[in-house]
Structure formats: structure tokens, C-alpha cells
C-alpha atoms as a PDB file:
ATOM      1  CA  UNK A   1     -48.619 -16.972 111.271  1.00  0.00           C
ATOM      2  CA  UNK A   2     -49.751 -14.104 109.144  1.00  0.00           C
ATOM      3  CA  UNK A   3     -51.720 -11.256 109.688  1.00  0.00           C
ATOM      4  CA  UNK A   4     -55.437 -12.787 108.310  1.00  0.00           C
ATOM      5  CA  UNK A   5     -54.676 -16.279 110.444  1.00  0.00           C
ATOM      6  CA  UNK A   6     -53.523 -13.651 113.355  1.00  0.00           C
ATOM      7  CA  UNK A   7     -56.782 -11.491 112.762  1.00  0.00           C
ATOM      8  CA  UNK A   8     -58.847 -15.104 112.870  1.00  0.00           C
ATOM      9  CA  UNK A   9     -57.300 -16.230 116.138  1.00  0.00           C
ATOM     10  CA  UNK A  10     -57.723 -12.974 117.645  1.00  0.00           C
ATOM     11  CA  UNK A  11     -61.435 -12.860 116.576  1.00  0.00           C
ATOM     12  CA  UNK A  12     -62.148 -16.677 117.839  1.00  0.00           C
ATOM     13  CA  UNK A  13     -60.202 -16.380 120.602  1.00  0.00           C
ATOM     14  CA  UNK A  14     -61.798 -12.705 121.611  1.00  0.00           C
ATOM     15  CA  UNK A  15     -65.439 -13.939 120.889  1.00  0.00           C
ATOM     16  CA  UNK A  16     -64.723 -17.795 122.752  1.00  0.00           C
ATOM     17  CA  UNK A  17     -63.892 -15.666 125.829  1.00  0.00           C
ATOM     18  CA  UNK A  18     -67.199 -14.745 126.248  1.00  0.00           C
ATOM     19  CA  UNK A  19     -68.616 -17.525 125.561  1.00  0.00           C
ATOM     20  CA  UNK A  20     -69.735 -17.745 122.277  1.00  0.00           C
ATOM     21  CA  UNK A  21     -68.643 -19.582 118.880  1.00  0.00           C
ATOM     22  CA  UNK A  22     -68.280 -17.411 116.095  1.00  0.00           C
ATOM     23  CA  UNK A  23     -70.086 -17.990 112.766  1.00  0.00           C
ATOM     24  CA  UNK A  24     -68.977 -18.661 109.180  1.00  0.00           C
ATOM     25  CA  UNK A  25     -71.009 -15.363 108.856  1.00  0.00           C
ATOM     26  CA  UNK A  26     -69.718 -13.091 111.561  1.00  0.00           C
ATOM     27  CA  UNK A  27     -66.102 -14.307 110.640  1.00  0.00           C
ATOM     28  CA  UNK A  28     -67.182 -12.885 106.897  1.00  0.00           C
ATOM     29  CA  UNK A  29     -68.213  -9.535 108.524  1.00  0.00           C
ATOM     30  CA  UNK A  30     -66.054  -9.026 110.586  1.00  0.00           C
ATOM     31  CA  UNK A  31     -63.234 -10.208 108.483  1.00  0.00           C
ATOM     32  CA  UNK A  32     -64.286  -8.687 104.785  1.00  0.00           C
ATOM     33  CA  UNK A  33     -63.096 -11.957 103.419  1.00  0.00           C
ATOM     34  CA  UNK A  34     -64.904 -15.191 101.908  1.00  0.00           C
ATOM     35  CA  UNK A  35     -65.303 -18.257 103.227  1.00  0.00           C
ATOM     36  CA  UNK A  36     -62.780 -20.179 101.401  1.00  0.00           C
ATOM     37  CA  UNK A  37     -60.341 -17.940 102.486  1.00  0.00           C
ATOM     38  CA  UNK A  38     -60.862 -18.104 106.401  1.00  0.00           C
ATOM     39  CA  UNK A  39     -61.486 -22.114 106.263  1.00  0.00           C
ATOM     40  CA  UNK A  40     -57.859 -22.378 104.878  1.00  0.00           C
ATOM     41  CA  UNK A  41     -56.784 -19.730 107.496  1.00  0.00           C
ATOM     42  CA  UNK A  42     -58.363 -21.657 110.073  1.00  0.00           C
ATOM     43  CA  UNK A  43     -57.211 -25.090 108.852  1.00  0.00           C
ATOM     44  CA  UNK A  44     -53.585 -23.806 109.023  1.00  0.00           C
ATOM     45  CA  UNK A  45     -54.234 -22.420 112.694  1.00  0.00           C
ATOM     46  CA  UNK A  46     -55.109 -26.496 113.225  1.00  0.00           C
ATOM     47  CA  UNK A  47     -52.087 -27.620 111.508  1.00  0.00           C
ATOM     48  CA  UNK A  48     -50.041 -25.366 113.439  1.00  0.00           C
ATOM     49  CA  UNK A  49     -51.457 -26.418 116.954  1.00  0.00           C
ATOM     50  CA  UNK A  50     -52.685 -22.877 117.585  1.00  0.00           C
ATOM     51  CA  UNK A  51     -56.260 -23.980 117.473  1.00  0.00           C
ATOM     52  CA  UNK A  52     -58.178 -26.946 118.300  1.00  0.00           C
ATOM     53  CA  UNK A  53     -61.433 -28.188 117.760  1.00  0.00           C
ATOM     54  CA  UNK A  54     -63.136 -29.880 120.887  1.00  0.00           C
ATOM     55  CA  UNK A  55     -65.784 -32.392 119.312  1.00  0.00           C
ATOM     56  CA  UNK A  56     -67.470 -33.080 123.054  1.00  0.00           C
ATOM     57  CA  UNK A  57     -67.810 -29.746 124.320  1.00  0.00           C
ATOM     58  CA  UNK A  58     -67.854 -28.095 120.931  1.00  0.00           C
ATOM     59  CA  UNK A  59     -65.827 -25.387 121.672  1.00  0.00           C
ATOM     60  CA  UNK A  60     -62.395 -24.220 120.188  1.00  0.00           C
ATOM     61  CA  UNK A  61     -58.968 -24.948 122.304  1.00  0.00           C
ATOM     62  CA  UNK A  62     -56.222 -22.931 122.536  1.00  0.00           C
END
């Protein structure tokens, strides 16, 4: 894993606690990066079994 897909777990994972799904937007502010670049952080969370999408209750797995 390295440090941007660490930062994006840490930020899902931190904001999912509470309840909440975080945006394309908030991941953009809060990361500094574009959205290209944190959909192909996130997609190699997914490929690496560190995240998970859950379609029915539309919240991310860990």
C-alpha cells in the first residue's frame, strides 16, 4: 500500500466510522489530489481486498 492509498483508507475508513460516505469532493479537499488519481487509489484498495463496496447497504467494508 502506499502512502496516498494509506491516506484514502484512513480518510474513508475515519469518515465511515461516523457514519458518513465521503464524497468525490471532500476526498479532493481533503486529499489535494484529482479525481483520477484517488479512483485508481481506491480501485487498487478493491483489488487488494482492503476495501469493499457494499451495493445493498451502500456503505464501504473493511
Amino acid at each position: 500500500m502506499t502512502d496516498f492509498e494509506r491516506k484514502v483508507y484512513r480518510i474513508i475508513f475515519s469518515m465511515t466510522r461516523f457514519g458518513k460516505n465521503p464524497s468525490m469532493e471532500q476526498l479532493k479537499r481533503k486529499t489535494g489530489k484529482d479525481e483520477q488519481t484517488i479512483r485508481a487509489a481506491v480501485k487498487s484498495l478493491m483489488r487488494g481486498r482492503m476495501l469493499k463496496w457494499d451495493k445493498e447497504k451502500e456503505k464501504w467494508m473493511f
